[in-house]
Protein backbone atom coordinates (compact mmCIF):
# COMPACT_ATOMS: atom_id res chain seq x y z
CA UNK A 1 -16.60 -33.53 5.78
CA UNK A 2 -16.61 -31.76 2.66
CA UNK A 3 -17.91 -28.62 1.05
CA UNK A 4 -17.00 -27.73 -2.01
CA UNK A 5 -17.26 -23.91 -3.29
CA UNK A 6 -19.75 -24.74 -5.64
CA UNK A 7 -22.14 -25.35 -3.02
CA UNK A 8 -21.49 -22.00 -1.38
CA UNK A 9 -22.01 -20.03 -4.35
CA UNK A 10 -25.29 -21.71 -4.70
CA UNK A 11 -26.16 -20.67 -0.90
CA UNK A 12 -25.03 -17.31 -2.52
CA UNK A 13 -27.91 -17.58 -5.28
CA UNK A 14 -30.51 -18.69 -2.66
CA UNK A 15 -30.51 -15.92 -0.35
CA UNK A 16 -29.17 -12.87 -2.29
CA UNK A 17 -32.04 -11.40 -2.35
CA UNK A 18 -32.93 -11.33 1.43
CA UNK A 19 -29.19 -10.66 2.64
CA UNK A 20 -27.19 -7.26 2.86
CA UNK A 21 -23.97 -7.08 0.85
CA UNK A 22 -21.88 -5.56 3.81
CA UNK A 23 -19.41 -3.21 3.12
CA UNK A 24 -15.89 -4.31 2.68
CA UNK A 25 -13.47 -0.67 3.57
CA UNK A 26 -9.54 -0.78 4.24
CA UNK A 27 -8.68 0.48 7.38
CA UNK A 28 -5.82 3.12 6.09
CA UNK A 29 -1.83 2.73 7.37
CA UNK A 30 -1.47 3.44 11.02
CA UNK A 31 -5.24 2.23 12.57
CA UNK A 32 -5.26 0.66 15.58
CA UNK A 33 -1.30 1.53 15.78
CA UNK A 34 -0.68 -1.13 12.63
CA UNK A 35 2.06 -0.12 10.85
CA UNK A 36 -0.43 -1.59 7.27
CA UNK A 37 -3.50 -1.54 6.36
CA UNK A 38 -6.57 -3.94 6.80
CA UNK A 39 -9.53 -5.37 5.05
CA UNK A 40 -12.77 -4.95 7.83
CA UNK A 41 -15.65 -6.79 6.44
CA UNK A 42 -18.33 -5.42 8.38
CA UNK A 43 -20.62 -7.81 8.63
CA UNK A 44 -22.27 -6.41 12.29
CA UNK A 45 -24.34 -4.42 9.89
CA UNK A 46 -25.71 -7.69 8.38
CA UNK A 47 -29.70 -8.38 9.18
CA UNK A 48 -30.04 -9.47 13.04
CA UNK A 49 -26.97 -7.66 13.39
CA UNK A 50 -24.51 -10.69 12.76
CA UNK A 51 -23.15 -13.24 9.94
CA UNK A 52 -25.92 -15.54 11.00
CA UNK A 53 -28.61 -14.11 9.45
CA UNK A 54 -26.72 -16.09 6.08
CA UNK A 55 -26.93 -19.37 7.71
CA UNK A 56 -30.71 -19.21 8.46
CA UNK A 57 -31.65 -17.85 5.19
CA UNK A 58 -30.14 -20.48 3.49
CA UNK A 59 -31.48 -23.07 5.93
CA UNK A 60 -35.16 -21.79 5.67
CA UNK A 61 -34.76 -21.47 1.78
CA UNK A 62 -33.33 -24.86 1.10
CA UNK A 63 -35.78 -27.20 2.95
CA UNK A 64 -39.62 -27.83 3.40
CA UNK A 65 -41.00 -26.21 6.74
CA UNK A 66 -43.56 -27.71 8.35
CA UNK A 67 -46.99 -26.10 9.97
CA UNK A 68 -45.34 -26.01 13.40
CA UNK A 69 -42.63 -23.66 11.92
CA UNK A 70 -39.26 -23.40 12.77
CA UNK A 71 -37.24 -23.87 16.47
CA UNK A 72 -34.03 -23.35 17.38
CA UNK A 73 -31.70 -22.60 20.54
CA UNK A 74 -29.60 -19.91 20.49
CA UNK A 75 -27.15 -17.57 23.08
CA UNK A 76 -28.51 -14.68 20.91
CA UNK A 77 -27.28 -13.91 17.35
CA UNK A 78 -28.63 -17.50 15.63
CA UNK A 79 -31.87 -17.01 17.65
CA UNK A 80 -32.29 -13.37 16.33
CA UNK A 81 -30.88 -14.93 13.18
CA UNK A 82 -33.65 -17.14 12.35
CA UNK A 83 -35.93 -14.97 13.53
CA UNK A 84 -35.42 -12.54 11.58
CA UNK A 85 -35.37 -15.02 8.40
CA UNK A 86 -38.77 -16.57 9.36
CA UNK A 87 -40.52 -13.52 9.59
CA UNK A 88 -39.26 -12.35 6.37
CA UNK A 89 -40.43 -15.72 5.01
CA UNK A 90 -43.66 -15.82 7.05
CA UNK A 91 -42.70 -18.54 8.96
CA UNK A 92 -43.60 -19.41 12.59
CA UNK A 93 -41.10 -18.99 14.72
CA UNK A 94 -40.04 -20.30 18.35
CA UNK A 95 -36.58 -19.52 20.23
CA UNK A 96 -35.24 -21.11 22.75
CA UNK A 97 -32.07 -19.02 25.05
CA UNK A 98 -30.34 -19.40 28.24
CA UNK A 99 -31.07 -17.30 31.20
CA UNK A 100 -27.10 -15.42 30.58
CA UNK A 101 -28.39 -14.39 27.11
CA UNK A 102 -27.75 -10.59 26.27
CA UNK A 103 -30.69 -8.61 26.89
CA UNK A 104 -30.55 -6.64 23.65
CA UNK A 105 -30.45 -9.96 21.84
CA UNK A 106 -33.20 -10.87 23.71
CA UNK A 107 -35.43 -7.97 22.59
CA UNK A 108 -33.93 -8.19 19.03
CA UNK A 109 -35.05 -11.65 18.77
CA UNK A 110 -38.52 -10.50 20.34
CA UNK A 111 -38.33 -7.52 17.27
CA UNK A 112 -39.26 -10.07 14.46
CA UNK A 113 -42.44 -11.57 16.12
CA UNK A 114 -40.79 -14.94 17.46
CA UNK A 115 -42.29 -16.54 20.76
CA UNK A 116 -39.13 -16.09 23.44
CA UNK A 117 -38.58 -18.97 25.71
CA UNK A 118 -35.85 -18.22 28.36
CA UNK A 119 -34.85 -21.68 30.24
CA UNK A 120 -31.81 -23.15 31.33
CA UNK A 121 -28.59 -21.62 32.64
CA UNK A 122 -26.45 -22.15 29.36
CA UNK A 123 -26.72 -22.92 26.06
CA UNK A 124 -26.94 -26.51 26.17
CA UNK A 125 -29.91 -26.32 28.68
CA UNK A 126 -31.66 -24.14 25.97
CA UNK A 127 -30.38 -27.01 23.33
CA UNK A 128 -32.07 -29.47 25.28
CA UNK A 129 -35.57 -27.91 25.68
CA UNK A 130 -36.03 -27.08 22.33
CA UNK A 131 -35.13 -30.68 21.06
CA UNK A 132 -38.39 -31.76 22.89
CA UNK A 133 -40.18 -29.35 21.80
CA UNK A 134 -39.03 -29.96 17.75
CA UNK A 135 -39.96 -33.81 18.95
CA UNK A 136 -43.29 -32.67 20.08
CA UNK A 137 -44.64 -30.28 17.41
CA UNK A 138 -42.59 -31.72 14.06
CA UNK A 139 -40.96 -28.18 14.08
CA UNK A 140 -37.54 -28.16 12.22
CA UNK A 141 -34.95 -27.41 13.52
CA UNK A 142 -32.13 -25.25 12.31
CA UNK A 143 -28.59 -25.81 14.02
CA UNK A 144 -26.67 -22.64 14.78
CA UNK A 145 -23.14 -24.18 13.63
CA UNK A 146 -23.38 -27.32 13.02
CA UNK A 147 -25.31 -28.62 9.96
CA UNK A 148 -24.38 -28.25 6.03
CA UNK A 149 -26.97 -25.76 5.24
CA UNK A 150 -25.57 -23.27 8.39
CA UNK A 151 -22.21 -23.67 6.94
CA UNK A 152 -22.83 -23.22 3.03
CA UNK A 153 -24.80 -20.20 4.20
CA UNK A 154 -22.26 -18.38 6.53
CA UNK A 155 -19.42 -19.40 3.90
CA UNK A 156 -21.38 -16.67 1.33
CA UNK A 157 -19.85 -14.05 3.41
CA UNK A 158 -16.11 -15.50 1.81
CA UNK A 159 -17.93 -15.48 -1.47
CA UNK A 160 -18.98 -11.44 -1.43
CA UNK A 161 -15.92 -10.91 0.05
CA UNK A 162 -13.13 -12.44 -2.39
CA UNK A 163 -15.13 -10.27 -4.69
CA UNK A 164 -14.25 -6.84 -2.78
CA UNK A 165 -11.52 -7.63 -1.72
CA UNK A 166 -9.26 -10.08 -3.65
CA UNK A 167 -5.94 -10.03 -2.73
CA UNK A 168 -5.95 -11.13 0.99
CA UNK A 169 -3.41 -13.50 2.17
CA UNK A 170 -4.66 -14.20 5.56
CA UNK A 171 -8.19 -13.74 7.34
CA UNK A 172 -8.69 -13.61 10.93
CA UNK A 173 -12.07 -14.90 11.89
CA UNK A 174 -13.69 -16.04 15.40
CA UNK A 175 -14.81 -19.01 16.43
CA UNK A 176 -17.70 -20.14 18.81
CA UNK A 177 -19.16 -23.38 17.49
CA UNK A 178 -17.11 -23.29 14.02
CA UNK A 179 -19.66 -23.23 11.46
CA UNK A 180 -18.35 -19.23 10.19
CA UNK A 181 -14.73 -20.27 9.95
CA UNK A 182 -15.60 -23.61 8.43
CA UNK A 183 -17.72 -21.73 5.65
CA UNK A 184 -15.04 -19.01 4.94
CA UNK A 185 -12.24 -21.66 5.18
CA UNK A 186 -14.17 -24.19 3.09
CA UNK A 187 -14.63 -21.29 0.50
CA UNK A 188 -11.30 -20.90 0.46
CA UNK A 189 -9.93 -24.18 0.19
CA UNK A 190 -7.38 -24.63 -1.93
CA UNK A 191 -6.16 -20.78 -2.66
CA UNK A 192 -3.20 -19.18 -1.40
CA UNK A 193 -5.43 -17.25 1.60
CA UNK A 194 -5.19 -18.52 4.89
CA UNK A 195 -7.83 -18.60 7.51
CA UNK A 196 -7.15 -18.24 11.15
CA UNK A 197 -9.13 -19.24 13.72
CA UNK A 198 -9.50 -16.75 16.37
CA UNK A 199 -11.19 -17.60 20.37
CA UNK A 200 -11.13 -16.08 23.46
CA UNK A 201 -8.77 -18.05 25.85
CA UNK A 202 -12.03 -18.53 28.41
CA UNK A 203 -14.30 -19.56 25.32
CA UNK A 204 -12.03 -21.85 22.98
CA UNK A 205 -13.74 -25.04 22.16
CA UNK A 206 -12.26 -25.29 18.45
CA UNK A 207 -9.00 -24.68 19.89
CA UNK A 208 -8.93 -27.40 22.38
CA UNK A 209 -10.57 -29.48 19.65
CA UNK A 210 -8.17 -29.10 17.44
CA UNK A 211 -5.38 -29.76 20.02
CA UNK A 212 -7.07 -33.17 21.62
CA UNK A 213 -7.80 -34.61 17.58
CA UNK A 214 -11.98 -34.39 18.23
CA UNK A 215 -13.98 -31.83 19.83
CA UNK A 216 -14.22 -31.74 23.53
CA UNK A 217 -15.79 -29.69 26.12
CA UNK A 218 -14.54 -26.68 27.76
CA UNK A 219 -15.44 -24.08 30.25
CA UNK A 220 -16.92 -20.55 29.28
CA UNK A 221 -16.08 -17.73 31.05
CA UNK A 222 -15.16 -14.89 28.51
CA UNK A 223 -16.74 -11.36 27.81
CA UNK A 224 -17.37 -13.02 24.28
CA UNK A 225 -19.54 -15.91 25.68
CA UNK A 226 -22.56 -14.88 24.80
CA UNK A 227 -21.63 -14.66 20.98
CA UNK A 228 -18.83 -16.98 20.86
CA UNK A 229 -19.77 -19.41 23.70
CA UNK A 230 -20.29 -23.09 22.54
CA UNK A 231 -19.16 -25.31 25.01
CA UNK A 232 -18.19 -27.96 22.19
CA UNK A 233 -17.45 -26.80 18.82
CA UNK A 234 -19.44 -28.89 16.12
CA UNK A 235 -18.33 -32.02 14.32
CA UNK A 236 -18.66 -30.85 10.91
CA UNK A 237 -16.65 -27.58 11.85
CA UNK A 238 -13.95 -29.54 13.16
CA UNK A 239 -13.36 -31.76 10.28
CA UNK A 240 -13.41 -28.78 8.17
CA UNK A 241 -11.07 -26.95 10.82
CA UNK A 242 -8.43 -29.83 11.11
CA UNK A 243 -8.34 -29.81 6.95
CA UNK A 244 -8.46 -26.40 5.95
CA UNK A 245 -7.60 -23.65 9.20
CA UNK A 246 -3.74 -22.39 8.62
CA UNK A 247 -3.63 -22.11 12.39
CA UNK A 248 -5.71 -21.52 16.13
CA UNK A 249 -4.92 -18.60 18.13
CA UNK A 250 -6.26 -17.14 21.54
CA UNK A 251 -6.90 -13.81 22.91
CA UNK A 252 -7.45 -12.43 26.34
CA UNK A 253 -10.53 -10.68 27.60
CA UNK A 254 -8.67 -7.66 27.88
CA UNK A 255 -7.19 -6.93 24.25
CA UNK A 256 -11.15 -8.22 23.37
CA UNK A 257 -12.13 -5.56 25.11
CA UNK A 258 -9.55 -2.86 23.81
CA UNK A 259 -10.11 -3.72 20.32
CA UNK A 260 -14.13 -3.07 21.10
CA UNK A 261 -12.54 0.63 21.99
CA UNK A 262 -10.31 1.56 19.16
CA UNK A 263 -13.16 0.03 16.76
CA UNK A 264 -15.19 3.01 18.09
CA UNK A 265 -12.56 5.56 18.90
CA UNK A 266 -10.98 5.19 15.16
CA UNK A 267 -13.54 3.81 13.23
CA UNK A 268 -16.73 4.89 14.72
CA UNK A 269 -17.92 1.32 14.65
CA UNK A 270 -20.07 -0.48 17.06
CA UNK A 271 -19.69 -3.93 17.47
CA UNK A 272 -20.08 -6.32 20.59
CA UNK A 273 -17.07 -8.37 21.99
CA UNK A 274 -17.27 -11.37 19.99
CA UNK A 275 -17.37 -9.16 17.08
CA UNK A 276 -14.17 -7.54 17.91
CA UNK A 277 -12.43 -10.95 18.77
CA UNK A 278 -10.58 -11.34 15.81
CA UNK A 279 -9.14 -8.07 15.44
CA UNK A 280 -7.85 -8.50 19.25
CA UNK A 281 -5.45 -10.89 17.99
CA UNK A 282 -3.74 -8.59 15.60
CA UNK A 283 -3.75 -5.53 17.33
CA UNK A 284 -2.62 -7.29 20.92
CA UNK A 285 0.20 -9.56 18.90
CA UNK A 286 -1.11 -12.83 19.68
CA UNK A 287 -0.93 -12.79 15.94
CA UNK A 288 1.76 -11.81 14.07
CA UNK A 289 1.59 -11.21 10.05
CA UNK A 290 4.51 -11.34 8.00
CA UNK A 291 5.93 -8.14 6.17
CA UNK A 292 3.44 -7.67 3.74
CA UNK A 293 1.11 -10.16 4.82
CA UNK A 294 -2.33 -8.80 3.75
CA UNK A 295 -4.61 -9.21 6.12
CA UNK A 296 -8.71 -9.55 6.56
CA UNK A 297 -10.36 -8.95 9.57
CA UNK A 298 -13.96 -10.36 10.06
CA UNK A 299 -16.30 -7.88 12.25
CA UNK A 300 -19.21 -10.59 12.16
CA UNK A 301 -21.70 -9.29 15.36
CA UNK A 302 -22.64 -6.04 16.61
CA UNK A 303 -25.46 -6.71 18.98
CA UNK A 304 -24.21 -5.43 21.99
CA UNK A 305 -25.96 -4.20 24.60
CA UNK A 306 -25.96 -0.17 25.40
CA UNK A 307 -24.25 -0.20 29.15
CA UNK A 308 -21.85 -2.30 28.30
CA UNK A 309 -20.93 -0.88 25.05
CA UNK A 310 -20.99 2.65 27.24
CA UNK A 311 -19.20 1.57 30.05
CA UNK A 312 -16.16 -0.47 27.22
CA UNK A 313 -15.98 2.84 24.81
CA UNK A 314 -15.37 4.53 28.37
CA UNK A 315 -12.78 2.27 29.55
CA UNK A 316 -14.78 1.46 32.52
């Protein structure tokens, strides 16, 4: 699997117009007790509050849409995602999530005017239900992580970026089903920048992927689930991933969790866990940059939901 940067920047030409261009803002020497400073692309403030909302413009924008619409299952973020490109493009949309879905993303998803159908106790379930119903009704479907178009879209994030913010030697990005870190890494392909591949140890399907030579199936049970929580990462991710991710490293709940605190406490940012996943890894250690190293950190979802955002910032 191959995609070249050309076909990114194109993805970048499609959607331009319907996409934010998030703010790019270094963190300044001694954040989140770094002894350097960071790159935060803060994509949470992307529309539908996460990098997705790339992916499903691109998809929508690049294809013909039958009368039935659109239909796709999603933990959350893709659902609201595509919802929130359809109704911008006024196009019918229906969204399939599991019953563990985030309220909040629920409602946001509900926000744009797409019919809600909650079914199934994981992802997969919701996967399965809304394949019969795409069978049923010719509506296309639009793959949260796992098709060319998702990919080429979520890699335009790389694209806006390397134009802020040139001189990064490594990114930090997380993972759920692979199609952000195969977009930025594919974008990147063949620069000095490396990407890094960031999962929570109880949600880490690219990881163990990556370590068995094909993608396998894992168990979820991590405070990122609901954003990061594919139980097998997708094909085309992980041919991109074995080619062109410098390396695969895992965080704990815990420094997830902390990092969701000092965003707030020293930033005044909001995001939700899996959106704070990849800066867990640098401020807990489990990665550790090189004297110098210039780092990017991807913030790439902030639709949490209020209690648990209240009861993180308070350390509850």
């Amino acid at each position: 699997m191959y995609i070249s940067k050309q076909e990114i920047e194109n993805a970048h030409q499609r959607i331009q117009k319907y996409i934010r261009k998030t703010p790019s803002i270094i963190s300044g020497f001694g954040t989140f007790g770094l002894k350097r400073s960071i790159s935060l692309k803060l994509e949470h403030l992307q529309h539908s509050g996460s990098f997705k909302a790339r992916g499903a413009f691109n998809s929508l924008l690049n294809c013909t849409v039958p009368k039935a619409g659109v239909a796709a299952a999603s933990g959350g973020n893709h659902g609201a995602a595509v919802a929130c490109a359809a109704h911008a493009l006024g196009i019918k949309a229906k969204i399939f999530v599991p019953e563990i879905s985030n309220p909040a993303k629920i409602d946001k998803i509900r926000s744009f005017g797409a019919d809600v159908h909650i079914e199934g106790a994981a992802y997969a379930d919701a996967a399965a239900i809304c394949t019969k119903f795409q069978q049923q009704t010719g509506a296309i479907d639009i793959h949260p992580y796992d098709a060319v178009n998702t990919i080429n879209g979520q890699g335009t994030v790389a694209l806006e970026w390397a134009e802020q913010n040139p001189d990064m030697d490594t990114i930090l990005v997380a993972v759920g089903g692979g199609g952000l870190a195969a977009g930025v890494a594919s974008f990147y392909a063949g620069t000095s920048t490396r990407v890094i591949a960031i999962e929570p140890y109880g949600s880490c399907s690219m990881h163990a992927a990556l370590k068995a030579g094909r993608p396998v199936d894992v168990e979820l049970n991590s405070v990122a689930a609901n954003a990061l929580g594919a139980k097998c990462c997708g094909t085309r991710p992980f041919e991109i991933a074995s080619k062109h991710i410098a390396k695969s490293v895992l965080v704990e709940d815990e420094a997830i969790l902390a990092a969701q605190r000092r965003l707030w406490r020293e930033m005044q940012l909001v995001v939700e866990p899996g959106g704070a996943t990849a800066l867990a890894a640098l401020i807990s250690g489990a990665y550790k940059p090189e004297d110098g190293e210039r780092i990017g950190v991807l913030l790439c979802g902030g639709n949490a939901e209020l209690i648990q955002v209240n009861n993180t910032l308070s350390g509850r």
